[in-house]
C-alpha atoms as a PDB file:
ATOM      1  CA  UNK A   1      27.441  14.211  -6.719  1.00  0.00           C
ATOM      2  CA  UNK A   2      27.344  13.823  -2.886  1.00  0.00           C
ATOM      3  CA  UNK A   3      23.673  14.277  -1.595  1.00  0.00           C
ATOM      4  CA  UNK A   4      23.239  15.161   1.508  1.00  0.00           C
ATOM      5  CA  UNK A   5      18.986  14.830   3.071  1.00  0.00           C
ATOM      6  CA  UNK A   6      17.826  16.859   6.070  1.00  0.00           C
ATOM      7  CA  UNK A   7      14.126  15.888   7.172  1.00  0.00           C
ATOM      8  CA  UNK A   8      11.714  16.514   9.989  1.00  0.00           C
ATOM      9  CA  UNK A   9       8.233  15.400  10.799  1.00  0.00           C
ATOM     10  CA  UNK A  10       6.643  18.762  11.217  1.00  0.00           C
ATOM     11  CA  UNK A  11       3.763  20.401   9.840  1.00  0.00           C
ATOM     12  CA  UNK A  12       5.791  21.052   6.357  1.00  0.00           C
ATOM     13  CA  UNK A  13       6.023  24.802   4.894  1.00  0.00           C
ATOM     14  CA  UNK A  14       3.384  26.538   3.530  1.00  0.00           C
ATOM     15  CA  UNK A  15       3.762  26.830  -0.587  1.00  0.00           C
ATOM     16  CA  UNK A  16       3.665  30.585  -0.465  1.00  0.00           C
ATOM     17  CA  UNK A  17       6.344  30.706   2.242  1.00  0.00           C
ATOM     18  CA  UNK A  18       8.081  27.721   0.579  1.00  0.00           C
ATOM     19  CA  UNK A  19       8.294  29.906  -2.674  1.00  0.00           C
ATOM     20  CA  UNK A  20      10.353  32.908  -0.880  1.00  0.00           C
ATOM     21  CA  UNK A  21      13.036  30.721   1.495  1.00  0.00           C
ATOM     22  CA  UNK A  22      15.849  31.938  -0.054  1.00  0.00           C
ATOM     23  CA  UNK A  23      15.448  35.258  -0.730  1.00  0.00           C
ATOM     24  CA  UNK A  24      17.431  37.592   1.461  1.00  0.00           C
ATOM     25  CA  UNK A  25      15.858  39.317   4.651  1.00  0.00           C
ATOM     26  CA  UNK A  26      12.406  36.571   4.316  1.00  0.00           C
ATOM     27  CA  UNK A  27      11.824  35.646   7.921  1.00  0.00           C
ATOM     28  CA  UNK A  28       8.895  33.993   9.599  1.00  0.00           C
ATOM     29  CA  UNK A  29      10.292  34.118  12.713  1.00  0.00           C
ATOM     30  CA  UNK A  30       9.966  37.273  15.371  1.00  0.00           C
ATOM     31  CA  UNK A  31      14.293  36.798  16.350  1.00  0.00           C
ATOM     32  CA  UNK A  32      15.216  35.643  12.697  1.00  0.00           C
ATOM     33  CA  UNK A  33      17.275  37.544  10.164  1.00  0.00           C
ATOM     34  CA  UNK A  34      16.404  35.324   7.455  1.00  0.00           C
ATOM     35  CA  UNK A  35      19.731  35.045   5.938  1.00  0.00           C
ATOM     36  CA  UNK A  36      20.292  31.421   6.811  1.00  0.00           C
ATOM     37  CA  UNK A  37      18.807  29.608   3.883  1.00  0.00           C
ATOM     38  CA  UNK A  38      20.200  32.635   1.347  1.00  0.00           C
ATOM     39  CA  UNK A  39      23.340  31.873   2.496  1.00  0.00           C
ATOM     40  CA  UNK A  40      23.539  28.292   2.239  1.00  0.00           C
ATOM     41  CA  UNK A  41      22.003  28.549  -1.056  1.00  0.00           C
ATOM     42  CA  UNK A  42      24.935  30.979  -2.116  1.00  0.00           C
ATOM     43  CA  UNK A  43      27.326  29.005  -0.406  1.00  0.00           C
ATOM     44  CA  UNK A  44      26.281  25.628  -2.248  1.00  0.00           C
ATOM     45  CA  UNK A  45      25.727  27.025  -5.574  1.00  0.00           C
ATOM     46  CA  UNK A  46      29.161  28.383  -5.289  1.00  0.00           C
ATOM     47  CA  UNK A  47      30.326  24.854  -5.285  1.00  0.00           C
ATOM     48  CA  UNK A  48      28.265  24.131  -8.135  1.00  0.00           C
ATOM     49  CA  UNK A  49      25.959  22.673  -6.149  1.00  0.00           C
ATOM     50  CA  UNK A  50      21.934  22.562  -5.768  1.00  0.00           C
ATOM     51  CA  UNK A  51      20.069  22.705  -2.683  1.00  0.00           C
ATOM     52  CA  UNK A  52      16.126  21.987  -2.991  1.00  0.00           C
ATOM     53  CA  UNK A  53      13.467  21.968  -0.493  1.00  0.00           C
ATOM     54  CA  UNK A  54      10.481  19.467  -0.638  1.00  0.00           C
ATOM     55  CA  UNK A  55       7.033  19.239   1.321  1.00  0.00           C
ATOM     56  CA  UNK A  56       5.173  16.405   0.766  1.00  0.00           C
ATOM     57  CA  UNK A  57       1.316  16.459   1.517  1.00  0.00           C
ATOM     58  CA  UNK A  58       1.603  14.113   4.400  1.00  0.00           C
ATOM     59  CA  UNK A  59       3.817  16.980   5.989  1.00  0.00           C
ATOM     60  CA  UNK A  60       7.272  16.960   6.951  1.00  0.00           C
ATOM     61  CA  UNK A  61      10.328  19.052   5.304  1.00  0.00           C
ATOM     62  CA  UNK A  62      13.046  17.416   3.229  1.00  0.00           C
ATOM     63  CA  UNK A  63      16.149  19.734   2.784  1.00  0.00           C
ATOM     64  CA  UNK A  64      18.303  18.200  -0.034  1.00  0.00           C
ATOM     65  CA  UNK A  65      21.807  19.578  -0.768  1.00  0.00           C
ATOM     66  CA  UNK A  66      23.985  18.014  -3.977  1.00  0.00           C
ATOM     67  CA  UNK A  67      27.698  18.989  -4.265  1.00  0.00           C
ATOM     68  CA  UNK A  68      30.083  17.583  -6.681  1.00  0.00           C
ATOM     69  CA  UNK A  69      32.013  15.411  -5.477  1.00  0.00           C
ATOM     70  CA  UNK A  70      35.698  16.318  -6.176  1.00  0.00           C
ATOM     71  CA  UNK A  71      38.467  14.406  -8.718  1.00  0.00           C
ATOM     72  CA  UNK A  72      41.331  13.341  -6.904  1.00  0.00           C
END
């Protein structure tokens, strides 16, 4: 698998927000369409892949994406 780690030092995401990221149309933003995250989720599962998101209580926000890597 390749693993690929995105993370900030924010505030972290809320667990009840956390819980409804990916689905479709879930914004908490005024201008967002909250399709992002749904698609990449799509998008990497297509690929048999996994994408996870991870708050720790310190705060922050880990995105982790795994794709298998291909055989050559």
């Amino acid at each position: 698998m390749c693993e690929i780690a995105f993370t900030d030092a924010g505030p972290g995401i809320p667990d009840d927000v956390r819980d409804k990221v990916f689905t479709p149309f879930f914004t908490t933003k005024s201008r967002g369409s909250g399709l992002g995250l749904p698609t990449a989720k799509r998008f990497v599962e297509a690929h048999n892949g996994q994408i996870a998101i991870d708050c720790p209580p310190q705060g922050g926000t880990t995105v982790v994406v795994r794709i298998p890597m291909s055989a050559s």
